[in-house]
N, C-alpha and C. Protein backbone atom coordinates (compact mmCIF):
# COMPACT_ATOMS: atom_id res chain seq x y z
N UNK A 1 23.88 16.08 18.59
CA UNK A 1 24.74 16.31 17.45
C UNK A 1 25.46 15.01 17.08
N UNK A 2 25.37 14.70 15.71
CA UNK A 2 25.83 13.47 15.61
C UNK A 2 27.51 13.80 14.46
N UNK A 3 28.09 12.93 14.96
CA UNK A 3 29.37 13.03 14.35
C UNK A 3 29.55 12.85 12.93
N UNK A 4 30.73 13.23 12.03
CA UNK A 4 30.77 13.45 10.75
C UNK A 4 30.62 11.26 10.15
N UNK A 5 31.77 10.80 11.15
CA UNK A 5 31.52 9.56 11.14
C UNK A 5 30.68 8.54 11.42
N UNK A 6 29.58 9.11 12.30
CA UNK A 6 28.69 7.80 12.45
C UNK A 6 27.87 8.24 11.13
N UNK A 7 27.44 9.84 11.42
CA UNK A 7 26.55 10.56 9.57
C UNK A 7 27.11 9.68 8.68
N UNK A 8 28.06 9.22 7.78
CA UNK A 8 29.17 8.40 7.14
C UNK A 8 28.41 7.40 7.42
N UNK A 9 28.79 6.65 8.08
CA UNK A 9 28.46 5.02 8.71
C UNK A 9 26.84 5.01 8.46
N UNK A 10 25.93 5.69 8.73
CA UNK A 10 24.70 5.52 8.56
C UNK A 10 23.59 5.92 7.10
N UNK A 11 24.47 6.80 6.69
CA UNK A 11 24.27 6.77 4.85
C UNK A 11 25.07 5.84 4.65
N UNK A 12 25.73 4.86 4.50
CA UNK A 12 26.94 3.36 4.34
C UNK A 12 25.66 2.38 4.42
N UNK A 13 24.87 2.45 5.86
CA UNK A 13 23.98 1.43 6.03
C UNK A 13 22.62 1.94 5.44
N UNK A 14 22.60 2.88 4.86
CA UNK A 14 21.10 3.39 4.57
C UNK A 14 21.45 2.97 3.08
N UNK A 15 22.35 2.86 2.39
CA UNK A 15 22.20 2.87 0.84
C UNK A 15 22.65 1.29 0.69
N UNK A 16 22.87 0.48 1.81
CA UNK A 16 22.91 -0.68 1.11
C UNK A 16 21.66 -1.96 1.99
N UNK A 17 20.90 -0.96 2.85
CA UNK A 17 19.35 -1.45 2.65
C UNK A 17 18.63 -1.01 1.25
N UNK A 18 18.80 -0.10 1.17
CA UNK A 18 18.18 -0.27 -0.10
C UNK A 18 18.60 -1.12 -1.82
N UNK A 19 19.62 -1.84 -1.39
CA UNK A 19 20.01 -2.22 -2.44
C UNK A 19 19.47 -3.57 -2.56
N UNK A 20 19.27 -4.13 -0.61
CA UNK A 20 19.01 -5.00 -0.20
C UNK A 20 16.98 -5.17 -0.50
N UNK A 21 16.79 -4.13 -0.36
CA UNK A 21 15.02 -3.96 -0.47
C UNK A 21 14.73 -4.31 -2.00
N UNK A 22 16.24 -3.98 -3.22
CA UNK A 22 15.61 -4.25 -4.52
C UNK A 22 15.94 -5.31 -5.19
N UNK A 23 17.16 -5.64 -4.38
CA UNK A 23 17.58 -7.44 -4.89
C UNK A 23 17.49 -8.52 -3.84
N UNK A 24 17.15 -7.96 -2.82
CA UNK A 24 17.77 -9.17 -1.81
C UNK A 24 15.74 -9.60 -1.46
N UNK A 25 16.35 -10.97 -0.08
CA UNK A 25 14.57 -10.62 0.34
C UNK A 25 14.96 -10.18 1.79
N UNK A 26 14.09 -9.77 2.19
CA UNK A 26 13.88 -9.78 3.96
C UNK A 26 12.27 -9.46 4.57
N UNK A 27 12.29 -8.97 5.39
CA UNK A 27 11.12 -9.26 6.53
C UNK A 27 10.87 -8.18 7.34
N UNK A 28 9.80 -7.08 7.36
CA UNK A 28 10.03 -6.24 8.50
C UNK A 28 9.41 -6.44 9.79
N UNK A 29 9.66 -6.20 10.61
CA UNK A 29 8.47 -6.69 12.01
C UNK A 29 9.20 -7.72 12.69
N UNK A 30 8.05 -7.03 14.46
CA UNK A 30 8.62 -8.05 15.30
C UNK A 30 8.54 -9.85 14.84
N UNK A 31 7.38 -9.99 14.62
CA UNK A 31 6.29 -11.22 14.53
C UNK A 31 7.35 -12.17 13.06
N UNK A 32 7.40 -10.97 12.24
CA UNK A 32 8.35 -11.98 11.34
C UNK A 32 9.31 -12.24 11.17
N UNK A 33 10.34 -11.69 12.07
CA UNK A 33 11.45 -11.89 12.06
C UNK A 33 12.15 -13.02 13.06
N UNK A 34 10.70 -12.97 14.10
CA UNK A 34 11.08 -13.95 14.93
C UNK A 34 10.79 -15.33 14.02
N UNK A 35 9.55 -15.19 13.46
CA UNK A 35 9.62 -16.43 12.24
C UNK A 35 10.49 -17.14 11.79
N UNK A 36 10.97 -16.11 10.82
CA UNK A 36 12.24 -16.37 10.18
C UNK A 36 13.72 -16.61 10.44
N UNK A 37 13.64 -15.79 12.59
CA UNK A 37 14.89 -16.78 13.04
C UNK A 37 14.58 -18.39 13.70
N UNK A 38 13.31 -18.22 13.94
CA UNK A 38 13.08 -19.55 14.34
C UNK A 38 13.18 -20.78 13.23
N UNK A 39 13.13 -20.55 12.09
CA UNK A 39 13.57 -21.48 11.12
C UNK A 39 14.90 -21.59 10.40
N UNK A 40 15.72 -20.41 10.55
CA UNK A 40 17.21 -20.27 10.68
C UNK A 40 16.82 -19.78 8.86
N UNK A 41 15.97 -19.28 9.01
CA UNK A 41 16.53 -18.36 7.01
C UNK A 41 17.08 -17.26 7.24
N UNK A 42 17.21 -16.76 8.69
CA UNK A 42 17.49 -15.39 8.36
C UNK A 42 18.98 -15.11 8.51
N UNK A 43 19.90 -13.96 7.89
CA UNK A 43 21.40 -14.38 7.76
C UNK A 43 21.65 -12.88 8.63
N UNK A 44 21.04 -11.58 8.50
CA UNK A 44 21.39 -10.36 9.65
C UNK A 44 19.76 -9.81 10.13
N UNK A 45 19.90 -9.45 11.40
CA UNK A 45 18.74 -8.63 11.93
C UNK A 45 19.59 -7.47 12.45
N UNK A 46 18.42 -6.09 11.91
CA UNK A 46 19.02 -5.07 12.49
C UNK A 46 17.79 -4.71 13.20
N UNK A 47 18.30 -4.43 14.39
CA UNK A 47 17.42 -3.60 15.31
C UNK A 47 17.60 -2.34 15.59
N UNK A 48 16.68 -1.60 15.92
CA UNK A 48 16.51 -0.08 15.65
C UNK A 48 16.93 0.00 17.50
N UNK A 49 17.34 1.58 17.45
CA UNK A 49 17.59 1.83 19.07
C UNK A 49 16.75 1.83 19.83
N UNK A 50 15.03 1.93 19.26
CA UNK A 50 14.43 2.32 20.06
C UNK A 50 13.36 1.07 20.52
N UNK A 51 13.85 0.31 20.43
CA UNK A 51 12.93 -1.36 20.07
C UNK A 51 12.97 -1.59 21.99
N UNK A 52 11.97 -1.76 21.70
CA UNK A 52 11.65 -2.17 23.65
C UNK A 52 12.63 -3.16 24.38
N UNK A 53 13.11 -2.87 25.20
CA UNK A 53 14.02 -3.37 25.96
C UNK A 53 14.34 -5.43 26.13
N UNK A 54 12.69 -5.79 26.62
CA UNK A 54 12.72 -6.63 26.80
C UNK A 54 12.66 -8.14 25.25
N UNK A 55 11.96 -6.87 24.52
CA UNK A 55 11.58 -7.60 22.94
C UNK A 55 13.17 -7.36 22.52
N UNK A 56 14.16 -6.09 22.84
CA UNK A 56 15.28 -6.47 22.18
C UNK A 56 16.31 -7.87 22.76
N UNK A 57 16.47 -8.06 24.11
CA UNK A 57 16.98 -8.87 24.23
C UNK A 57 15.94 -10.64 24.38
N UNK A 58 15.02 -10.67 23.60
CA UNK A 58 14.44 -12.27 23.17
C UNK A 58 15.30 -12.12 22.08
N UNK A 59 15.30 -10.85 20.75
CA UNK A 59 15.39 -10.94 19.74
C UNK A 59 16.82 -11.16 19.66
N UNK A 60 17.48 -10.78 20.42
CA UNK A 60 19.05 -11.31 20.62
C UNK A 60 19.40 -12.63 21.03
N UNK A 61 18.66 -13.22 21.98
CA UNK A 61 18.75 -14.57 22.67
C UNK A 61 18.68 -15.23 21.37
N UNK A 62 17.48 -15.27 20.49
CA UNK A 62 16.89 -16.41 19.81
C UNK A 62 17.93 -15.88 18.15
N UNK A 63 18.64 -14.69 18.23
CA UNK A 63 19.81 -14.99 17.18
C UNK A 63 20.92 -15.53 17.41
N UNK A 64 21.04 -15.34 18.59
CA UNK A 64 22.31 -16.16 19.44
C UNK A 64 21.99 -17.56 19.13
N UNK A 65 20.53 -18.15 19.51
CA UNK A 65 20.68 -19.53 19.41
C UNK A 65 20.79 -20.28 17.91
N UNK A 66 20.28 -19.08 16.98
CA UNK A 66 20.22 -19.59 15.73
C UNK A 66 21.39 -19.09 14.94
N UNK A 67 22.92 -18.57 15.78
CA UNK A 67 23.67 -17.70 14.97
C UNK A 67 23.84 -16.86 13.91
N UNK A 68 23.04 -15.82 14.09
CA UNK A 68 22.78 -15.06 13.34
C UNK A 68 23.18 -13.39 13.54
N UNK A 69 24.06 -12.79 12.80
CA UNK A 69 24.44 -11.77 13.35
C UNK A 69 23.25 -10.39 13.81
N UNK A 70 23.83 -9.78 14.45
CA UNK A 70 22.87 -8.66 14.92
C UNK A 70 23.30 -7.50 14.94
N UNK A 71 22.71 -6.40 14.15
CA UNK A 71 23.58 -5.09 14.03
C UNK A 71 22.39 -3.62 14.75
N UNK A 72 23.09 -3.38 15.44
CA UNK A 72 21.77 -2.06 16.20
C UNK A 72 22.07 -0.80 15.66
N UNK A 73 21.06 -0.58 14.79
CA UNK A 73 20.99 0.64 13.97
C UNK A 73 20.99 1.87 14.70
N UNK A 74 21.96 2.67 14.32
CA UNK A 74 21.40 4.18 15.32
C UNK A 74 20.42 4.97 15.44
N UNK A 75 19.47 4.78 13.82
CA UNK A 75 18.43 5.27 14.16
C UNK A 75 17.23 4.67 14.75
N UNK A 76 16.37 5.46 15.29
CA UNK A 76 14.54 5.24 15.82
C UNK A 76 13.82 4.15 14.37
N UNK A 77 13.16 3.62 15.13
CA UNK A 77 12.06 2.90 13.89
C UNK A 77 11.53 3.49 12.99
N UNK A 78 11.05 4.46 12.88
CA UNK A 78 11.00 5.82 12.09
C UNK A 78 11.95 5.25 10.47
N UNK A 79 13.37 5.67 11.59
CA UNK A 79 14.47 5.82 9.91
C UNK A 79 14.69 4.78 9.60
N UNK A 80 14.14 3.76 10.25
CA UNK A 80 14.51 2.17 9.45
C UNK A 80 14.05 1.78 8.60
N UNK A 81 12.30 2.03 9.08
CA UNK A 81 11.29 1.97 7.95
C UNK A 81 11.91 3.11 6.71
N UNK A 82 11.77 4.19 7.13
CA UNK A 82 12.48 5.14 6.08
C UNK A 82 13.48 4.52 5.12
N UNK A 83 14.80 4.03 5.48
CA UNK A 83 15.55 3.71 5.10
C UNK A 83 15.05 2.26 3.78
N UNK A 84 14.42 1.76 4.56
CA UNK A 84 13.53 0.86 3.41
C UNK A 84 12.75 1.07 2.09
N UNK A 85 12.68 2.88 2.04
CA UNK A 85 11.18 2.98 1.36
C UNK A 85 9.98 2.71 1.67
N UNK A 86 10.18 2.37 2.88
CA UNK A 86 8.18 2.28 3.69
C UNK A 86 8.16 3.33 4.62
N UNK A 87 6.62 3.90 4.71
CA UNK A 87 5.82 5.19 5.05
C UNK A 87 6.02 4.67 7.16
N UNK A 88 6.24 3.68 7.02
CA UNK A 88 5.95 3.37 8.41
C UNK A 88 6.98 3.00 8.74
N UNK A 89 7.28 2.70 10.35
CA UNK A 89 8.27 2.40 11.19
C UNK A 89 8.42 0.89 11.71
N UNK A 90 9.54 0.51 11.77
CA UNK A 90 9.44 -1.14 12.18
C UNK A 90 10.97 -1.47 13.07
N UNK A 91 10.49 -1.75 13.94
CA UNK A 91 11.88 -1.56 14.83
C UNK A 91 12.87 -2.98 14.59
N UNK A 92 12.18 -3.91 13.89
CA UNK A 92 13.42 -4.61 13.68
C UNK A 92 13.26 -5.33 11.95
N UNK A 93 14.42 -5.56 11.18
CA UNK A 93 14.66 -6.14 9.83
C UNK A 93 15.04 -7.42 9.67
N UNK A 94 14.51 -8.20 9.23
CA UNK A 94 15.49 -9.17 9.35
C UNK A 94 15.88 -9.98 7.95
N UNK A 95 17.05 -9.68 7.05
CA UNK A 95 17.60 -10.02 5.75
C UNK A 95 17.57 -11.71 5.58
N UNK A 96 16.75 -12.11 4.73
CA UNK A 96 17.05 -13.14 4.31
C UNK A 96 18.13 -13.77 3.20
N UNK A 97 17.77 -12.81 2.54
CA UNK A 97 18.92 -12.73 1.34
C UNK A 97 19.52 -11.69 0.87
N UNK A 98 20.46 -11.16 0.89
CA UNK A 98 21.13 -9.63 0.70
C UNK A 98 20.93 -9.49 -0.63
N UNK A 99 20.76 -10.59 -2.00
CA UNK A 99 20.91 -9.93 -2.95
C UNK A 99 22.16 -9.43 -3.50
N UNK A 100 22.27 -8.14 -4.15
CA UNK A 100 23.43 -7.52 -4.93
C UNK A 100 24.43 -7.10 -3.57
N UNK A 101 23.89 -6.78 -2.58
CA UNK A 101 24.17 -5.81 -1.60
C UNK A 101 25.63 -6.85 -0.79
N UNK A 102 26.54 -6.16 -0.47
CA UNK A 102 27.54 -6.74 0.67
C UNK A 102 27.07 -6.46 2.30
N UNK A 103 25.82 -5.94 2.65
CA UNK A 103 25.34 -5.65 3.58
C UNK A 103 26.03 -6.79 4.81
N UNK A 104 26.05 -7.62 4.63
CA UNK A 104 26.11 -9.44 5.42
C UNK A 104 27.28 -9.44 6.21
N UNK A 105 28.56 -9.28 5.01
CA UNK A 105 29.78 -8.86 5.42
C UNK A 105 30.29 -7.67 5.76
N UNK A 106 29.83 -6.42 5.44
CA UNK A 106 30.23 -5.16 6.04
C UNK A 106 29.66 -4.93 6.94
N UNK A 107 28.70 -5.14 7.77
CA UNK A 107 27.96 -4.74 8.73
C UNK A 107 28.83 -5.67 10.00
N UNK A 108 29.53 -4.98 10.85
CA UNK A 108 29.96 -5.98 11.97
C UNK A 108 29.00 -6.62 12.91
């Protein structure tokens, strides 16, 4: 059972990925996001809860080294992809450009 407030908090983050999917750019996937922190374009990665243990903490190390914030979504890869408008699941995002969206700064 999930609380009235995280429900809140996660339609908050679900409607301003999508604002981010129609103005901003980003990246879905393991493979490209590591890309894109390895060259420092990327400004937030969200990782899904269910992202493999050991792939979540590289993907943390190598934002740490490139300072880049990191926000862990409550939902499964499932609702991330969902949350995007794609049919498929991708356990991690990584925003290059937010676009219209305040995603960057509201997301702690």
């Amino acid at each position: 059972m999930v609380s009235k407030k995280a429900k809140k908090a996660m339609e908050n983050i679900n409607s301003r990925l999508q604002l981010v999917v129609k103005s901003g750019k980003y990246v879905m996937g393991y493979k490209a996001a590591m890309k894109s922190l390895r060259l420092g374009k990327s400004k937030l990665l969200i990782i899904a809860n269910n992202c493999q243990p050991l792939r979540k903490s590289e993907i943390e190390y190598y934002a740490m080294l490139s300072k880049t914030s990191v926000h862990h979504y409550s939902g499964n890869n499932v609702d991330l992809g969902t949350a995007c408008g794609k049919v498929y699941g991708a356990a991690v995002l990584s925003i290059i450009e937010a676009g219209d969206s305040d995603i960057i700064r509201s997301v702690p």
